[in-house]
N, C-alpha and C. Protein backbone atom coordinates (compact mmCIF):
# COMPACT_ATOMS: atom_id res chain seq x y z
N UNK A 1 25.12 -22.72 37.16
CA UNK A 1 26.32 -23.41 37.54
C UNK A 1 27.18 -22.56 38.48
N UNK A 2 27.37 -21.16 38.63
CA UNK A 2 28.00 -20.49 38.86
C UNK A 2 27.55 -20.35 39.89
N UNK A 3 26.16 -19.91 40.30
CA UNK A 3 25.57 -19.71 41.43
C UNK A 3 25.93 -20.82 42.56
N UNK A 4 25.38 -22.26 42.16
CA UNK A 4 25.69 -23.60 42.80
C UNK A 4 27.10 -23.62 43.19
N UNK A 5 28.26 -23.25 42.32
CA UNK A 5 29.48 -22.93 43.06
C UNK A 5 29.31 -22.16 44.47
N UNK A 6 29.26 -20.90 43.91
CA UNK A 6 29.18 -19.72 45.31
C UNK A 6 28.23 -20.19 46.17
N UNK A 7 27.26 -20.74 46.18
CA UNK A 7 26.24 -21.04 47.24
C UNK A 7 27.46 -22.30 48.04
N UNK A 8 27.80 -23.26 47.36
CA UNK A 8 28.66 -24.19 48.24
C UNK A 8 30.13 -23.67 48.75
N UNK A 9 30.67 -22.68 48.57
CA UNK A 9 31.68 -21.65 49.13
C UNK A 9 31.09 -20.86 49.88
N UNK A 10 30.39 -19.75 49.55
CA UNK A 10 29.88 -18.58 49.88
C UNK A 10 29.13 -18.64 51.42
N UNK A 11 27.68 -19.16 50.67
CA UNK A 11 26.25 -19.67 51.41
C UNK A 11 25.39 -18.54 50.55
N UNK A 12 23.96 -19.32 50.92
CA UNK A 12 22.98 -18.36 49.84
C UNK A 12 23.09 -17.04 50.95
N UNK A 13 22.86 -16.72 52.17
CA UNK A 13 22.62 -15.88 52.94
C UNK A 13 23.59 -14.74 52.03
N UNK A 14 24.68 -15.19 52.18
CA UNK A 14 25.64 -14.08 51.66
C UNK A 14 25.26 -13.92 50.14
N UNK A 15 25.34 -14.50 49.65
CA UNK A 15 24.50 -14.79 48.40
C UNK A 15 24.10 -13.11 48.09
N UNK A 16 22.80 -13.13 48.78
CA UNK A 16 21.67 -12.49 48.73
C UNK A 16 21.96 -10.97 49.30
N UNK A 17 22.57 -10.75 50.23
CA UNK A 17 23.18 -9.69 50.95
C UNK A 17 24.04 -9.00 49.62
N UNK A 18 24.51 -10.07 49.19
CA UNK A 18 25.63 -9.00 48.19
C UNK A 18 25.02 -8.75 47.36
N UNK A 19 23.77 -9.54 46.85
CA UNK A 19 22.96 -8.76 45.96
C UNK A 19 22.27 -7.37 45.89
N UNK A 20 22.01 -7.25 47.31
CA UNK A 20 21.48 -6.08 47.27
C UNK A 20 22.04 -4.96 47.72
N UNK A 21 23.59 -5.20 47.70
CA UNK A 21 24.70 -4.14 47.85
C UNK A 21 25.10 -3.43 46.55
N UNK A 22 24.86 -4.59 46.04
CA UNK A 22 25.24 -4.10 44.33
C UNK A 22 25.38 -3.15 43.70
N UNK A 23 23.92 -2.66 43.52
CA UNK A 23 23.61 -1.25 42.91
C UNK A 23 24.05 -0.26 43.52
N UNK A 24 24.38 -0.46 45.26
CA UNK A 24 25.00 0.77 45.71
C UNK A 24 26.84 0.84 45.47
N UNK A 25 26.81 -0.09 45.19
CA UNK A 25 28.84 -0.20 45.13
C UNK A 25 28.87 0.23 44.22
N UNK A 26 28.00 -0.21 42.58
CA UNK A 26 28.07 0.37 41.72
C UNK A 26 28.37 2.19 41.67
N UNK A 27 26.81 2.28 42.21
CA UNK A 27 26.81 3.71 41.96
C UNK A 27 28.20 4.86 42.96
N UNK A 28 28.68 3.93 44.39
CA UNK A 28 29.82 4.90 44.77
C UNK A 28 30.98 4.59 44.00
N UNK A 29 31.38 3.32 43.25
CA UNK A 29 32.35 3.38 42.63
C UNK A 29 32.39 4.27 41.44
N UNK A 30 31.26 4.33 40.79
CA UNK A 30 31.24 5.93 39.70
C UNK A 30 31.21 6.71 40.36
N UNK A 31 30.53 7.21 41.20
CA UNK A 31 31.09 8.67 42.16
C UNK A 31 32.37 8.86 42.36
N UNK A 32 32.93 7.57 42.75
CA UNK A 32 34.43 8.24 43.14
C UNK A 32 35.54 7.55 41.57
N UNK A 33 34.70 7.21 40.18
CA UNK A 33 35.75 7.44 39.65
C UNK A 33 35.77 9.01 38.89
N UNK A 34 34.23 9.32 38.78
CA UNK A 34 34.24 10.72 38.62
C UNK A 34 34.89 12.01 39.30
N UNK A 35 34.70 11.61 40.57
CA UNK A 35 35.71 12.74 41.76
C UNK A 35 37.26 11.93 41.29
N UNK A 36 37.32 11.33 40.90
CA UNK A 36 38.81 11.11 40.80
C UNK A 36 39.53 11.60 39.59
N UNK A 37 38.67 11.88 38.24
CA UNK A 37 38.98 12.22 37.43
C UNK A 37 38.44 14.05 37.61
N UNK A 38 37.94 13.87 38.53
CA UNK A 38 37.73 15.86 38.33
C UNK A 38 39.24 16.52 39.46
N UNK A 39 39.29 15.52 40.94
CA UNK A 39 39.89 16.34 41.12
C UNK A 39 41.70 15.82 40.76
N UNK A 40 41.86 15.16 39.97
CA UNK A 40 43.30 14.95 39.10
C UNK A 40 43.56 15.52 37.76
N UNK A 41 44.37 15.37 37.63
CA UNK A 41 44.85 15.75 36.13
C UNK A 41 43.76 14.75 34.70
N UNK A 42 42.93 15.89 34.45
CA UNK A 42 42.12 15.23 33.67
C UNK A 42 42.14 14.96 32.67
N UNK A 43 42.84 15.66 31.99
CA UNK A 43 43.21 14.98 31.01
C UNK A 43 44.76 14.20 30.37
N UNK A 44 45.00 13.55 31.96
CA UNK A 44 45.63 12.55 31.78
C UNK A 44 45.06 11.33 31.75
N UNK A 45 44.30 11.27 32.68
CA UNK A 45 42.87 9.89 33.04
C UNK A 45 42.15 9.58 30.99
N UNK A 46 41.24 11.05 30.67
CA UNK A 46 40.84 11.17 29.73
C UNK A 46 41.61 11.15 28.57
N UNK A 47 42.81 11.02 28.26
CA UNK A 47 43.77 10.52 26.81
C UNK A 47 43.59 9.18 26.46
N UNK A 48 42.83 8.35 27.57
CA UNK A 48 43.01 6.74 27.11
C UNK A 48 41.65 6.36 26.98
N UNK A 49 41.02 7.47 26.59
CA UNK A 49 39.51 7.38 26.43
C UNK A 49 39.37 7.61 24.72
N UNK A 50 39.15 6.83 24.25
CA UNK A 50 39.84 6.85 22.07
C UNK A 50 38.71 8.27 21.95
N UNK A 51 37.34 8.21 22.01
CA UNK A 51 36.83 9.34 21.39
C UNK A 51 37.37 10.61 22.08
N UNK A 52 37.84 11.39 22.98
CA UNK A 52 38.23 12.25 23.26
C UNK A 52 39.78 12.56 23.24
N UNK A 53 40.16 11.21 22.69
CA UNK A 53 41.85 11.58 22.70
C UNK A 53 42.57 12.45 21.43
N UNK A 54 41.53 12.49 20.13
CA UNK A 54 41.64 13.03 19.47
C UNK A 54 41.93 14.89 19.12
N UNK A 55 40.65 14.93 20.55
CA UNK A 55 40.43 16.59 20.43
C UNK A 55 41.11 17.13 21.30
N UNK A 56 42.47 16.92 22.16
CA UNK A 56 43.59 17.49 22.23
C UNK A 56 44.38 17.76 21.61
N UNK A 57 44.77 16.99 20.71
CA UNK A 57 45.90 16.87 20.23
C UNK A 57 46.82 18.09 19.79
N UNK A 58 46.20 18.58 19.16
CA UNK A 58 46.78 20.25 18.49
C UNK A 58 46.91 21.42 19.65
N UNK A 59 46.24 21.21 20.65
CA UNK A 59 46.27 21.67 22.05
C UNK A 59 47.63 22.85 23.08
N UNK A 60 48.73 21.40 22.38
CA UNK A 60 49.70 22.13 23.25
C UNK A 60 50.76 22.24 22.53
């Protein structure tokens, strides 16, 4: 159903193109949320992450 939408907006051409962009957007958008969390304050990013928010705490 979803597809049949976007194909009558979109077109399949585009369709298909974005398919195989995919895996690469994926993978630079983790690259740069990783560079974003290394070169910022990391453990500000990392406090809203529940398993690691714990093992600061006593910290400071």
């Amino acid at each position: 159903m979803v597809q049949n939408i976007l194909n009558k907006i979109v077109g399949a051409k585009y369709i298909s193109v974005l398919r195989t962009w995919v895996p690469n957007l994926v993978t630079w958008g983790t690259v740069g949320g990783v560079a974003l969390v290394h070169f910022t304050d990391w453990r500000l990013i990392l406090d809203y992450v529940p398993y690691i928010r714990g093992k600061f705490k006593n910290d400071e």
